[in-house]
Protein backbone atom coordinates (compact mmCIF):
# COMPACT_ATOMS: atom_id res chain seq x y z
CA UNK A 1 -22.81 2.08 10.43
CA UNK A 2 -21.57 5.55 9.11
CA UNK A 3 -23.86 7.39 10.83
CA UNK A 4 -22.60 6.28 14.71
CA UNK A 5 -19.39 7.53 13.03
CA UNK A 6 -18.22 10.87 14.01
CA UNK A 7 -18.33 14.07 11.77
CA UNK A 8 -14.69 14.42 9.76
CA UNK A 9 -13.23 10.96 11.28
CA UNK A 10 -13.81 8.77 8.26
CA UNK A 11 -14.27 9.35 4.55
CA UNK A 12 -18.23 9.75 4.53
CA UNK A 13 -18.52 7.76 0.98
CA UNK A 14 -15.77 6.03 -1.30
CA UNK A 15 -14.19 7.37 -4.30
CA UNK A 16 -15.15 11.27 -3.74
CA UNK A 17 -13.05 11.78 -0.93
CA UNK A 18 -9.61 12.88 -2.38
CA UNK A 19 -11.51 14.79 -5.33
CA UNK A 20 -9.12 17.63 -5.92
CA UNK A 21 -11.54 21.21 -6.52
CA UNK A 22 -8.43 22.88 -8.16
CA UNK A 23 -7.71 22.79 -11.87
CA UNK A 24 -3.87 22.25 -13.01
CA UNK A 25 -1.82 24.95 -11.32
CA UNK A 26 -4.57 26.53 -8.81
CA UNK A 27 -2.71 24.64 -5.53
CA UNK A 28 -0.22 27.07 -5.93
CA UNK A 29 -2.60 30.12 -5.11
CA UNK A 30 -4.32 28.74 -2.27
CA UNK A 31 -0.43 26.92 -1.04
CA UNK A 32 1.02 30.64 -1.27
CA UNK A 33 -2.73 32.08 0.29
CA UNK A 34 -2.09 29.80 3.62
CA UNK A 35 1.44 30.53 3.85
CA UNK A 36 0.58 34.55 3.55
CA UNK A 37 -1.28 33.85 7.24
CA UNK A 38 1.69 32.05 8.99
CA UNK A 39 4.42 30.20 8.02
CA UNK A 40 3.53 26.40 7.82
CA UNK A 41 4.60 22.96 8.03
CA UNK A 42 3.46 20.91 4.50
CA UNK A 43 1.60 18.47 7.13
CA UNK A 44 0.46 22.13 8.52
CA UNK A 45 -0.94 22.85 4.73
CA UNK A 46 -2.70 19.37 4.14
CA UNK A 47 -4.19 19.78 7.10
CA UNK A 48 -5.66 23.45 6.70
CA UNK A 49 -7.01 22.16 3.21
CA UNK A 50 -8.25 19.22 4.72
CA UNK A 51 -10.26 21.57 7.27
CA UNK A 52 -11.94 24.27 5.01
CA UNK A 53 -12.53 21.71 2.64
CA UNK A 54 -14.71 20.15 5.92
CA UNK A 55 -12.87 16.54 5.30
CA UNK A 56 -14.10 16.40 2.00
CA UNK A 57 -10.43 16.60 0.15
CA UNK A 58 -6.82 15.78 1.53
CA UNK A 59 -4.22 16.43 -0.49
CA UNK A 60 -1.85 14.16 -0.57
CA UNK A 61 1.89 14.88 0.19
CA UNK A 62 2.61 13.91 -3.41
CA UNK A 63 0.97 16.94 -4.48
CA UNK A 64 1.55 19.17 -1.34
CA UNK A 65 5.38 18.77 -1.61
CA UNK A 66 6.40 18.74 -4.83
CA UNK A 67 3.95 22.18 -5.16
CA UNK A 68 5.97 23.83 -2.04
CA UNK A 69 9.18 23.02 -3.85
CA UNK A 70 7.76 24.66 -6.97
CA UNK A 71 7.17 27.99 -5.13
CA UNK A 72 10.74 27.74 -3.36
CA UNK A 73 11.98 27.30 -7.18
CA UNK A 74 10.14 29.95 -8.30
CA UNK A 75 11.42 32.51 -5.51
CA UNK A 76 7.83 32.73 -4.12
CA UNK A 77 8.43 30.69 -0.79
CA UNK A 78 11.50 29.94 1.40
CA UNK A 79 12.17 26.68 3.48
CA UNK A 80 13.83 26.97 6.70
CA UNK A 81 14.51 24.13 9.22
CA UNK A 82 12.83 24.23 12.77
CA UNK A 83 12.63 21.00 14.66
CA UNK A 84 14.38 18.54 12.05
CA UNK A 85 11.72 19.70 9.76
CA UNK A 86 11.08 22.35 6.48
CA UNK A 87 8.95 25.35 7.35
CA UNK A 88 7.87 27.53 4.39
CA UNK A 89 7.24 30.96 3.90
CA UNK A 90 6.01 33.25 1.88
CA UNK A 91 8.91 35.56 0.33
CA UNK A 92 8.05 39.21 -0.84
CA UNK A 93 8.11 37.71 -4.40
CA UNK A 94 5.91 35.54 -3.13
CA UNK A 95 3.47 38.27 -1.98
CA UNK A 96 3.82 40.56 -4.87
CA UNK A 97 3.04 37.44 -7.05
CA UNK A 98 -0.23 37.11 -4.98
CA UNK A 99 -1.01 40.65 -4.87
CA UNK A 100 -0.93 40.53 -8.99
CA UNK A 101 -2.98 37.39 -9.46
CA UNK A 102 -5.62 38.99 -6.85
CA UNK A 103 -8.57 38.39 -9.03
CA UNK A 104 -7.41 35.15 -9.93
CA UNK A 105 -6.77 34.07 -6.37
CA UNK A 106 -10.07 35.03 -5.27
CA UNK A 107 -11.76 33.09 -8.22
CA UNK A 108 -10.10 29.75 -6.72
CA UNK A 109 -10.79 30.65 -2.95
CA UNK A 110 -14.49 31.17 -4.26
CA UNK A 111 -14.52 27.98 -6.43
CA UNK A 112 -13.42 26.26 -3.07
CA UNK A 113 -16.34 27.57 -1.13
CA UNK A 114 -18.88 26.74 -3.78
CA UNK A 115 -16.96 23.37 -4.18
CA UNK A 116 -17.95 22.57 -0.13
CA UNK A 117 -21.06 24.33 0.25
CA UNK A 118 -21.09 24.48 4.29
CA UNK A 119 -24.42 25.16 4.42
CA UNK A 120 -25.02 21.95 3.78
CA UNK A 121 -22.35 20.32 4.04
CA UNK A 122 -23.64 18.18 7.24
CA UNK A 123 -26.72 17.23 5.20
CA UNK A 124 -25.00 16.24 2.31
CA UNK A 125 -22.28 14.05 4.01
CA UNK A 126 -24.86 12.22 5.62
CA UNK A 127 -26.88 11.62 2.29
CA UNK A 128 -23.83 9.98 0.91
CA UNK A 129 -23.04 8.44 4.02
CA UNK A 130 -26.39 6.79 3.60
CA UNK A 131 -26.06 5.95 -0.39
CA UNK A 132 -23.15 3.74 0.68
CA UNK A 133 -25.04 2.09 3.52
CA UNK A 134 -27.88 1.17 0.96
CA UNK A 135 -25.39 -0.09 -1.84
CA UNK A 136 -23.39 -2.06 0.74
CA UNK A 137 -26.95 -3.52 2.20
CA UNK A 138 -27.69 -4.54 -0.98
CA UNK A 139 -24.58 -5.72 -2.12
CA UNK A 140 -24.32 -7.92 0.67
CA UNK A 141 -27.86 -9.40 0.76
CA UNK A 142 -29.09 -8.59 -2.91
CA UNK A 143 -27.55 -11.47 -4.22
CA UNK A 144 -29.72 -14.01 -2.12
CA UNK A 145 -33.08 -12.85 -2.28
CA UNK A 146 -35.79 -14.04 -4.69
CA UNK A 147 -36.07 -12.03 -7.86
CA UNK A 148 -39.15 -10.53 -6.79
CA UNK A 149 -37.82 -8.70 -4.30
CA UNK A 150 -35.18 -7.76 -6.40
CA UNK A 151 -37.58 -6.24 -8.84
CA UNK A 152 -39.32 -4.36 -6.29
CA UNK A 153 -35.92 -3.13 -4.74
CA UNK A 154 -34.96 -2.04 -8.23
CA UNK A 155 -38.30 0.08 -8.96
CA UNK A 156 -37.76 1.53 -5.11
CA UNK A 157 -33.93 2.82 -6.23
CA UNK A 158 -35.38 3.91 -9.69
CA UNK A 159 -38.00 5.80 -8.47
CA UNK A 160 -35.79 7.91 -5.67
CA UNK A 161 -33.44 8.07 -8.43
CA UNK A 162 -35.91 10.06 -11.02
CA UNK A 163 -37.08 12.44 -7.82
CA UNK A 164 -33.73 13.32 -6.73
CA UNK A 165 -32.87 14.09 -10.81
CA UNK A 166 -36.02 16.22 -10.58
CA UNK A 167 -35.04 18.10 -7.88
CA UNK A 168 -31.65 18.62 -8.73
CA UNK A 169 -32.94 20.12 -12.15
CA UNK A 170 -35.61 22.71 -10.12
C-alpha cells in the first residue's frame, strides 16, 4: 500500500514521476545555478534536483551529462578529476553568463517552485498515491464483479471526477 510507504522512497504515482518542469535549454540555468553554490558531482546535481523538486522529478544522467558537457563546451563550467571522478565548476564565464541571464534565471527557478508547490506537496503526493491505489483495486477486481456493481463503481468515479473538475475551476 503506498501510503505505509515512506515520503520520497518510491515514485508516489506512475508516469508523472520523471516529468521534466524545464522547457528546451532551461537545465542549463538551474545546472550552472547549483554549480554557482559548490562545485558538484553530476550524481551531486541529479540529486539536488531530485530534492527541491521533493522526489517529484529525477533527471536522468542522459540529460544531466550531456548538459554538463555542454557548459564545459561552452566555457561556462570546468571538469576536474577528484576521486576517479569529474567534478564541475562554474568558470567566471560561467558566472558572467548567469549574471546576464538574471531575469531569465529567476523565471525558471520560479517556474520550479510553482511546478512543486511545497505547500502542498505532502497532500498532493498522497492524493495521487491514492488515485493509483483505487485504479489498481479496480483493475485487479473490476473485472470479476457483476455489472451492477460496476455501474455503481462507475457513477462513484464520475461523480468525484465532476467535483474535483469543479474545484479545480473555483
Amino acid at each position: 500500500m503506498f501510503r505505509d510507504r515512506p515520503f520520497g522512497r518510491e515514485r508516489f504515482f506512475r508516469g508523472f514521476g520523471r516529468e521534466s518542469p524545464f522547457s528546451k535549454g532551461d537545465l542549463k540555468y538551474v545546472v550552472l545555478d547549483l554549480l554557482k553554490e559548490k562545485p558538484r558531482y553530476g550524481y551531486e546535481i541529479i540529486r539536488s534536483l531530485e530534492e527541491r523538486s521533493h522526489g517529484f522529478y529525477t533527471p536522468s544522467p542522459g540529460v544531466v551529462y550531456p548538459t554538463l558537457q555542454m557548459l564545459e563546451e561552452m566555457g561556462y563550467a570546468s571538469a576536474s578529476e577528484r576521486d576517479g571522478k569529474k567534478i564541475y565548476t562554474i568558470t567566471d564565464e560561467g558566472r558572467k553568463f548567469l549574471s546576464e541571464q538574471k531575469d531569465f534565471t529567476d523565471e525558471v527557478k520560479s517556474h520550479m517552485k510553482r511546478h512543486w508547490n511545497p505547500e502542498n506537496i505532502g497532500a498532493f503526493a498522497q492524493t495521487m498515491a491514492e488515485f493509483g491505489e483505487l485504479a489498481s483495486m479496480v483493475g485487479r477486481r473490476g473485472r470479476r464483479i457483476d455489472s451492477g456493481k460496476m455501474k455503481r463503481i462507475r457513477e462513484v468515479v464520475s461523480s468525484a471526477s465532476e467535483e474535483i473538475k469543479a474545484i479545480l475551476e473555483e
